[in-house]
C-alpha atoms as a PDB file:
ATOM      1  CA  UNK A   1     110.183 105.122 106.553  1.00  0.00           C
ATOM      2  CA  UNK A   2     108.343 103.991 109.487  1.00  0.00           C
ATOM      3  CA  UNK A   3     107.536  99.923 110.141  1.00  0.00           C
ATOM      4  CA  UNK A   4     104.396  99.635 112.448  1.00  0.00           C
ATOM      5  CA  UNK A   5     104.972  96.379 113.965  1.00  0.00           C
ATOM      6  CA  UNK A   6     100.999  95.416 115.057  1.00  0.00           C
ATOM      7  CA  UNK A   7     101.915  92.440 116.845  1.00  0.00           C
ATOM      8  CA  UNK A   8      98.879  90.403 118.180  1.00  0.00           C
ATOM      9  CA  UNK A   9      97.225  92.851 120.935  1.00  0.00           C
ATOM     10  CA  UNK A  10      93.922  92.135 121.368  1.00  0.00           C
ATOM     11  CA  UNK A  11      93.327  95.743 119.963  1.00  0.00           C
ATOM     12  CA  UNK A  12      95.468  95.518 116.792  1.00  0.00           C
ATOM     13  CA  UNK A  13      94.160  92.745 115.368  1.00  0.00           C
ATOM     14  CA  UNK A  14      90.542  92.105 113.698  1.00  0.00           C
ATOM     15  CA  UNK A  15      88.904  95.472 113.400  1.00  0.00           C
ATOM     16  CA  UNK A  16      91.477  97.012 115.131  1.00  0.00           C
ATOM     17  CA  UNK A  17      94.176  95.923 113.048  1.00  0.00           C
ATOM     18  CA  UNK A  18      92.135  97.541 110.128  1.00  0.00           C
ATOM     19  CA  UNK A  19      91.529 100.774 112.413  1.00  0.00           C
ATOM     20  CA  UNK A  20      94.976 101.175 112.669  1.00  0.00           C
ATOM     21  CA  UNK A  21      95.740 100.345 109.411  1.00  0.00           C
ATOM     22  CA  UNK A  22      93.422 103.235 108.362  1.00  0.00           C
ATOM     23  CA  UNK A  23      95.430 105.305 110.859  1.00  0.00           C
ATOM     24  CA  UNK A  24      99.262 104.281 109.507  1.00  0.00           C
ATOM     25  CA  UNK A  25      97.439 105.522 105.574  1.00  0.00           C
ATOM     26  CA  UNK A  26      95.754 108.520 106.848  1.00  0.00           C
ATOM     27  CA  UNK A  27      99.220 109.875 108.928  1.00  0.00           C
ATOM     28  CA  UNK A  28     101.722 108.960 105.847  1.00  0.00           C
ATOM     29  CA  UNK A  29      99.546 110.900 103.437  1.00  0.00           C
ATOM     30  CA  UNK A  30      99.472 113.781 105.677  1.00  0.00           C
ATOM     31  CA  UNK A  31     103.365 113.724 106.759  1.00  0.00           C
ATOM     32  CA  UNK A  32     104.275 112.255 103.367  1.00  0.00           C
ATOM     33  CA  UNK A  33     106.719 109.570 105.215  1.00  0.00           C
ATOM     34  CA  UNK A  34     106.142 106.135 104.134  1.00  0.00           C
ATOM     35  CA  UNK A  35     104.714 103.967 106.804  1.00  0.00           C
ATOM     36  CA  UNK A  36     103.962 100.472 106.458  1.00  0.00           C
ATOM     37  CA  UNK A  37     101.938  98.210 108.939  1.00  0.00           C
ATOM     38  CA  UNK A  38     103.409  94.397 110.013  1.00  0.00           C
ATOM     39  CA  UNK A  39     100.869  92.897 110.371  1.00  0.00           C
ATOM     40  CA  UNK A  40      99.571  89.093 111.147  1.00  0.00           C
ATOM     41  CA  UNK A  41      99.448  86.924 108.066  1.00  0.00           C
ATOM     42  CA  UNK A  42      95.391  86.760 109.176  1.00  0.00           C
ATOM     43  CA  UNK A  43      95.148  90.164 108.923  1.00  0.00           C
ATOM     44  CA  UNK A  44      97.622  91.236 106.154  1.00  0.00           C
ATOM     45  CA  UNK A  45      94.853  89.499 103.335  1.00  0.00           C
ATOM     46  CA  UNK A  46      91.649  92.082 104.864  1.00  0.00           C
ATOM     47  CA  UNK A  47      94.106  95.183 104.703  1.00  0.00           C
ATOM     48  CA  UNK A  48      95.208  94.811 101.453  1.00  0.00           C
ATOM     49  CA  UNK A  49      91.670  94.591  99.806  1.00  0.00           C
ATOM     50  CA  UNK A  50      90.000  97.267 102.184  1.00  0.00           C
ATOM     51  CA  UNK A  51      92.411  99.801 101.954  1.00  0.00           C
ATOM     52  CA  UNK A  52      95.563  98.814  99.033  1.00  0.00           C
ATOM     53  CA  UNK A  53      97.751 100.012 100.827  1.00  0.00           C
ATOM     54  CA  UNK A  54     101.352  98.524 101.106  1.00  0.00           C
ATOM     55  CA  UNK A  55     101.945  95.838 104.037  1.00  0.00           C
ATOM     56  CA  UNK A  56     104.409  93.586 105.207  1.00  0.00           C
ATOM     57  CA  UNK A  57     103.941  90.451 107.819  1.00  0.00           C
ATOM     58  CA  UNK A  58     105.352  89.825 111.179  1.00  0.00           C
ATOM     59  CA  UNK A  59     107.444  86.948 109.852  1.00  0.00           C
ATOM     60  CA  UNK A  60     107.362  83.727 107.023  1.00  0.00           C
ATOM     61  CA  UNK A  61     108.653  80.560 107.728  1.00  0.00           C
ATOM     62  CA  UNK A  62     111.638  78.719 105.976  1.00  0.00           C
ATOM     63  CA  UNK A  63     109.478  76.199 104.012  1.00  0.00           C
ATOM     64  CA  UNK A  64     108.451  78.528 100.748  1.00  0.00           C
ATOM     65  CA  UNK A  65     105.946  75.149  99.760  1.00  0.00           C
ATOM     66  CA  UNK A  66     105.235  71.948  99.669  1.00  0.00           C
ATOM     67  CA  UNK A  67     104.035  69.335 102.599  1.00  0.00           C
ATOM     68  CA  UNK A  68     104.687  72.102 105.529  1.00  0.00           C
ATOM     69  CA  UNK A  69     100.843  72.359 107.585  1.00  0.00           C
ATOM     70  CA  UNK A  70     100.836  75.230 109.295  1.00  0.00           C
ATOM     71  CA  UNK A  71     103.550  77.270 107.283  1.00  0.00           C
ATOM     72  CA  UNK A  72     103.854  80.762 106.660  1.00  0.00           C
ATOM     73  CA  UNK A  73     105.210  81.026 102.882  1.00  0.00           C
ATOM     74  CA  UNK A  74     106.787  83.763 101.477  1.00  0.00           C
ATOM     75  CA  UNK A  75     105.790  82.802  97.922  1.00  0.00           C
ATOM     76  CA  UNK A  76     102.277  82.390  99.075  1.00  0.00           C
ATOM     77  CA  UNK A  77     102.578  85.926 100.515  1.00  0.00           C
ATOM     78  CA  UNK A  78     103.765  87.685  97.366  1.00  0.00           C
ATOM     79  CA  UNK A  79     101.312  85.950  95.299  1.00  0.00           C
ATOM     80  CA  UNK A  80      98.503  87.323  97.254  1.00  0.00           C
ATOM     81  CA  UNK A  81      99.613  90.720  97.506  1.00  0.00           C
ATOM     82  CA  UNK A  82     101.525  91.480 100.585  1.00  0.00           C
ATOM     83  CA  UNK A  83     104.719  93.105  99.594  1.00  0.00           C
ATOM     84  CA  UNK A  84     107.133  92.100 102.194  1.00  0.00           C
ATOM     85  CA  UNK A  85     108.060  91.034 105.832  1.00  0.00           C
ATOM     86  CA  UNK A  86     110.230  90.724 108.952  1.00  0.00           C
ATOM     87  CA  UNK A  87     112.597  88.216 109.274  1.00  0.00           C
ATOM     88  CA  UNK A  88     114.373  86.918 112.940  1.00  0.00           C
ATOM     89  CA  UNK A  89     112.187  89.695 115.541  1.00  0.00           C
ATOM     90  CA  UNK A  90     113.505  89.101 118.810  1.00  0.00           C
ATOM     91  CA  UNK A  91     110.460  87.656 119.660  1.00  0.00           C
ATOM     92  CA  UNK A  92     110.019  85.117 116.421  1.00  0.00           C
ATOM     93  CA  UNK A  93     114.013  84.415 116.326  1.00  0.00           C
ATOM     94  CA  UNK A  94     115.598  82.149 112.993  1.00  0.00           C
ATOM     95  CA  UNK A  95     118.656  80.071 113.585  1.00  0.00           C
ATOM     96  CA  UNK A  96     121.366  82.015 111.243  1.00  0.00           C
ATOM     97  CA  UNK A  97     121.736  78.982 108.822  1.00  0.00           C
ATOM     98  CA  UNK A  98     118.427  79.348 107.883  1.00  0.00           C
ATOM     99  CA  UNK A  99     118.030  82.579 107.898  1.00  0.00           C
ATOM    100  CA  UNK A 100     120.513  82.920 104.987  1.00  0.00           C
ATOM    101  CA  UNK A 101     119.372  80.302 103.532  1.00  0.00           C
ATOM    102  CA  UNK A 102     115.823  81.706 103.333  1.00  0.00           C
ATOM    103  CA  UNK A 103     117.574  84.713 101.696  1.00  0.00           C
ATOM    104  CA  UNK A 104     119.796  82.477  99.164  1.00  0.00           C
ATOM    105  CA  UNK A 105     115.913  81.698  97.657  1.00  0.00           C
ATOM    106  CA  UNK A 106     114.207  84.732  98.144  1.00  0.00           C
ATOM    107  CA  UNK A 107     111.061  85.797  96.221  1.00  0.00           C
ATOM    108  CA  UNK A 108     111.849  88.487  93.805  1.00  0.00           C
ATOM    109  CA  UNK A 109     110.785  91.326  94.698  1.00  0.00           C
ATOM    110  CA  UNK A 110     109.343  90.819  98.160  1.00  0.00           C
ATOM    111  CA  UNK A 111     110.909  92.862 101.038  1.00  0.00           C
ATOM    112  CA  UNK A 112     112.702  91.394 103.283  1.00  0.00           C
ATOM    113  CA  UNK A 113     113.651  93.632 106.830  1.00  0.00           C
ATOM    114  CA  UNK A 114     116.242  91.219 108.537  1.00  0.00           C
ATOM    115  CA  UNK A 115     116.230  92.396 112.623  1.00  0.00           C
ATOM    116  CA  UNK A 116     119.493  92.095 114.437  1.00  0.00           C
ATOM    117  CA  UNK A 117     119.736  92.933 117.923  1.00  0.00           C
ATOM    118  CA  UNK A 118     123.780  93.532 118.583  1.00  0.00           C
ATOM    119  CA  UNK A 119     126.585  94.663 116.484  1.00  0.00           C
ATOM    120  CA  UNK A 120     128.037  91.562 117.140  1.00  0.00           C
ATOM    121  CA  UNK A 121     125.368  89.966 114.627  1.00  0.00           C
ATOM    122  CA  UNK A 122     126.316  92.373 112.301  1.00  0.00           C
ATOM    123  CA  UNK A 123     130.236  91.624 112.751  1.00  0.00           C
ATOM    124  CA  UNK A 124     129.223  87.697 112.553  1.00  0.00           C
ATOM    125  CA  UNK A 125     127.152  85.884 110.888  1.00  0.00           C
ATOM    126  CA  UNK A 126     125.201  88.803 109.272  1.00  0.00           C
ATOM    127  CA  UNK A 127     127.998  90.415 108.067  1.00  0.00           C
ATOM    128  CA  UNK A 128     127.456  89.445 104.685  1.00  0.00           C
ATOM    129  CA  UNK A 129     123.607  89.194 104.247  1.00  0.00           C
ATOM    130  CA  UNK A 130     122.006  91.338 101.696  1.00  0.00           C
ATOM    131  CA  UNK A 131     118.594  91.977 102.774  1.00  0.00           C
ATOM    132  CA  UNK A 132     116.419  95.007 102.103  1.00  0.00           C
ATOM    133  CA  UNK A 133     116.422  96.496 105.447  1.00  0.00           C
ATOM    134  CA  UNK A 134     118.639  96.042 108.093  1.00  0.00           C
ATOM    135  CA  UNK A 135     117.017  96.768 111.983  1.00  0.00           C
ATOM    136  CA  UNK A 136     118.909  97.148 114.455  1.00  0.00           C
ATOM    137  CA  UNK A 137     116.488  96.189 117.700  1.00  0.00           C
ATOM    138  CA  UNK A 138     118.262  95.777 121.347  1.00  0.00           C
ATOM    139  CA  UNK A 139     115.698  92.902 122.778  1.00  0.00           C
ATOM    140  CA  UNK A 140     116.754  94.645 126.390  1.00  0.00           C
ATOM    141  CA  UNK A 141     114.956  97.972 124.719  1.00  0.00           C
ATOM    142  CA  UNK A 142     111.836  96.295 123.327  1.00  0.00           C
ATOM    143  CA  UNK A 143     109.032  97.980 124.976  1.00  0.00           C
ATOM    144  CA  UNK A 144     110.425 100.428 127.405  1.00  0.00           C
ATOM    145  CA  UNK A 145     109.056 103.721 127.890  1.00  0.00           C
ATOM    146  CA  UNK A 146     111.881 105.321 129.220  1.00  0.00           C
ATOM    147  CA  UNK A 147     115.269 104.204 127.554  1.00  0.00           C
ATOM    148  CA  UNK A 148     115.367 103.735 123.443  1.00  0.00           C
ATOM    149  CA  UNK A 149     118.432 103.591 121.151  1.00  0.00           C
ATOM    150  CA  UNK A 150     118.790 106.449 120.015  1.00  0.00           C
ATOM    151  CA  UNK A 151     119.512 107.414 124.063  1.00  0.00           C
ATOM    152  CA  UNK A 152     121.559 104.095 125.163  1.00  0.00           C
ATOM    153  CA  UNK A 153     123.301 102.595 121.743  1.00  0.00           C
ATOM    154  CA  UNK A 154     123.743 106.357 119.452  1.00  0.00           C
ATOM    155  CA  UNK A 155     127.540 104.786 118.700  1.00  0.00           C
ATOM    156  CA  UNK A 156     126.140 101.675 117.801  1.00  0.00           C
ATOM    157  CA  UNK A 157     123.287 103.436 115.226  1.00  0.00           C
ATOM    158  CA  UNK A 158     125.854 104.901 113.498  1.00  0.00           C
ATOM    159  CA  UNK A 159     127.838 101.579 113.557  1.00  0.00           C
ATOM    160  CA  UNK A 160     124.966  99.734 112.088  1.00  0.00           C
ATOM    161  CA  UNK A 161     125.230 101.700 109.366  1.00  0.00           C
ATOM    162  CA  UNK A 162     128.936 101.723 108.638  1.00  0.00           C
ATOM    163  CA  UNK A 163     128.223  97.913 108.794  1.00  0.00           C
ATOM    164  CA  UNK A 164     125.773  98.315 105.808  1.00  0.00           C
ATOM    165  CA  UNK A 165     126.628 100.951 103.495  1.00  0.00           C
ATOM    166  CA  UNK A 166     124.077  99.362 100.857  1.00  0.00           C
ATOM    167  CA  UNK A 167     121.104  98.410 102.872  1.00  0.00           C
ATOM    168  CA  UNK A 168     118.919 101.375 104.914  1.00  0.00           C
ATOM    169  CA  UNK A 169     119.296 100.574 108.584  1.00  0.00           C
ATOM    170  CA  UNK A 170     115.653 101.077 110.703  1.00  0.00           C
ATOM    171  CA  UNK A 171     116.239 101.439 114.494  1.00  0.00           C
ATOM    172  CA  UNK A 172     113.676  99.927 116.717  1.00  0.00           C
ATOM    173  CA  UNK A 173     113.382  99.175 120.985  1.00  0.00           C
ATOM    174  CA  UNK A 174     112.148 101.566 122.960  1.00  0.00           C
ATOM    175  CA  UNK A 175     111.530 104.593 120.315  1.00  0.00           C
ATOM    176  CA  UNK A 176     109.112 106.957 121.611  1.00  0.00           C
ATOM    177  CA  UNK A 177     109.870 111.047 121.227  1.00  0.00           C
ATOM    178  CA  UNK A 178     110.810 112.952 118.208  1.00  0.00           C
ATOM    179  CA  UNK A 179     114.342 113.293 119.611  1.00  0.00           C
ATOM    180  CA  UNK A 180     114.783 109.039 119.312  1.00  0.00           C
ATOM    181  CA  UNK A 181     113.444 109.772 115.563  1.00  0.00           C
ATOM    182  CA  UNK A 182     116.040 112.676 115.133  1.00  0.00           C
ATOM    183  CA  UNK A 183     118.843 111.248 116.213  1.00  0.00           C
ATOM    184  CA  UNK A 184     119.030 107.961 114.593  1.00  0.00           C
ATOM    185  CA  UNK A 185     118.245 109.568 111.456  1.00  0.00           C
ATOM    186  CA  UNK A 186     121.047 112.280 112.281  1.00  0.00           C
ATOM    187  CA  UNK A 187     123.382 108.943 112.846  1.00  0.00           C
ATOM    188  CA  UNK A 188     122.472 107.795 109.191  1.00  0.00           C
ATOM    189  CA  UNK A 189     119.486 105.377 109.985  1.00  0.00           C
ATOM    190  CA  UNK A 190     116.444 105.796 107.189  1.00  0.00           C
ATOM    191  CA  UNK A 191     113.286 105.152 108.997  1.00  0.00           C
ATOM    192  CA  UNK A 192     112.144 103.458 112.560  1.00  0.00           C
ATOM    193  CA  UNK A 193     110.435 100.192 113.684  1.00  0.00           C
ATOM    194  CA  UNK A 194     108.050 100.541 116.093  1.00  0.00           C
ATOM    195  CA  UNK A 195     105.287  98.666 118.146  1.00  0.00           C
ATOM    196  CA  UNK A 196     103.718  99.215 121.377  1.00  0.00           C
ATOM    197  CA  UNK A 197     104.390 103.240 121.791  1.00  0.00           C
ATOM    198  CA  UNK A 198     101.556 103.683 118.858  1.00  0.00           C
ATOM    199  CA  UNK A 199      99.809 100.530 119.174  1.00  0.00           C
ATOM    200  CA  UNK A 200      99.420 100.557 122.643  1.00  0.00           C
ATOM    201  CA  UNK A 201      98.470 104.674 122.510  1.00  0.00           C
ATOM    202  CA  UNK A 202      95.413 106.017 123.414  1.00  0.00           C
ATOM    203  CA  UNK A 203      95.611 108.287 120.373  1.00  0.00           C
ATOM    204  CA  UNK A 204      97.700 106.183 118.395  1.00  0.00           C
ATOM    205  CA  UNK A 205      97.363 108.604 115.510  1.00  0.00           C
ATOM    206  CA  UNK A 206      98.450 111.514 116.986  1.00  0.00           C
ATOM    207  CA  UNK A 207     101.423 109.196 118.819  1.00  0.00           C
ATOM    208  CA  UNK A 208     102.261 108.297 115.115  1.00  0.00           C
ATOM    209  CA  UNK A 209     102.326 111.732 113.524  1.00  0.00           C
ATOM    210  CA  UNK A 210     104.590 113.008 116.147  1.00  0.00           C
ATOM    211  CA  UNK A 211     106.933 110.905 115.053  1.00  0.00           C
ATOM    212  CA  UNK A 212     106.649 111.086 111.219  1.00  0.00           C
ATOM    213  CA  UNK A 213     107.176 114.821 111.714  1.00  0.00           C
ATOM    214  CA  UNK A 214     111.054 114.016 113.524  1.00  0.00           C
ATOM    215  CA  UNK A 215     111.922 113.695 109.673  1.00  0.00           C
ATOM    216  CA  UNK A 216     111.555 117.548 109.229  1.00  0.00           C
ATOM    217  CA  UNK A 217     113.150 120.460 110.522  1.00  0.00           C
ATOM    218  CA  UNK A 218     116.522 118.268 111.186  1.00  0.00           C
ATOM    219  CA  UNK A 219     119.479 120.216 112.535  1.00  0.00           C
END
C-alpha cells in the first residue's frame, strides 16, 4: 500500500491534484499495489466523481457536527464518499486526548491512518490506540532527499511493528529509492507514506512506479 500525501503545492492541487490523481490510478493498475492519494478536503470531492477512485484527506477535525464553522468532519467526509484520512501529520499535530477521543467515536468504516513520529508515542500514549494504520514518520526525516527511515531508524521499523501486531505499520520521512521500500517492508511494514519525492518529481509517475515495483522481487 502506498499513501500519496498531496499536501497543498501549488502543483498538486486544482488540476494538478486531479493530474496526479490520474497518475496514483494509472501506476496501481499497472503495478497492482494499492495506492491511495491524501488529498485536500477541496479536492478530495472533484477526485472522487472524475475518476472513483479510493481517497483519503490530509486530516478531519475533532468536532464530527454541529455549530463548528470552518470544521473538517469526518462524518461529513464518509457521507460524501471519501473513504478515509490522516490523523496527527507532523505538520497538522492533535493533542493525544483528543486524538483518542476522536477514535472512541469513529465513523464506521472510515479509515483512519494515525501518524506517530517516535517509538516513544508508541510506548505512551498510543500504546493502546486501535486505528487502521499506524505511520511511523520521523518529523527530522520529512522531506529529505538524502536520509529516510528505512536508512537511519531500520530498528525502530521493525519496533513499530512489534508495537502493533494488529494494525499494518506505513513508514514515511524521507522515502525515496526502492531500497527505503524494500527494507521497511523486509522489517514487517505493509506499505509507505509519501509526499514530496513524487509530488515534487518531474516525472512523478515514473518516480511512483519505481517505488510500487520495491514490493516485488524481495530477497
Amino acid at each position: 500500500m502506498i499513501i500519496v500525501n498531496f499536501k497543498i503545492y501549488e502543483k498538486s492541487f486544482g488540476d494538478g491534484a486531479l493530474k496526479l490523481a490520474e497518475i496514483c490510478q494509472k501506476v496501481a493498475k499497472k503495478t497492482k499495489i494499492e495506492i491511495i492519494p491524501a488529498v485536500s478536503a477541496l479536492d478530495a470531492i472533484k477526485i472522487k466523481e472524475n475518476l472513483g477512485m479510493e481517497v483519503f484527506l490530509q486530516g478531519v477535525d475533532g468536532i464530527f457536527e454541529g455549530a463548528a464553522t470552518g470544521s473538517i468532519s469526518p462524518i461529513q467526509a464518509k457521507k460524501a464518499g471519501i473513504s478515509g484520512t490522516l490523523l496527527n501529520h507532523s505538520e497538522r499535530k492533535l493533542k493525544p486526548g483528543t486524538l483518542k477521543k476522536m477514535l472512541g467515536n469513529w465513523p464506521k468504516d472510515f479509515k483512519v491512518v494515525v501518524c506517530l513520529n517516535s517509538l516513544g508515542q508508541a510506548e505512551g500514549w498510543a500504546k493502546n490506540i486501535q486505528p487502521d494504520f499506524i505511520a511511523y514518520e520521523p518529523k527530522y526525516l520529512i522531506g529529505s532527499k538524502d536520509k529516510s527511515v528505512a536508512t537511519e531508524k531500520p530498528e525502530v521499523i521493525k519496533k513499530m511493528v512489534e508495537k502493533y501486531p494488529k494494525i499494518p505499520v506505513l513508514v514515511g520521512a524521507g522515502v525515496h529509492s526502492v531500497e527505503d521500500v524494500k527494507v521497511s517492508l523486509k522489517l514487517g511494514a505493509k506499505g509507505i507514506l509519501i509526499s514530496s519525492y513524487i509530488v515534487k518529481a518531474k516525472d512523478p509517475e515514473k518516480k511512483l512506479e519505481e517505488l510500487a515495483n520495491g514490493w516485488y522481487n524481495l530477497k
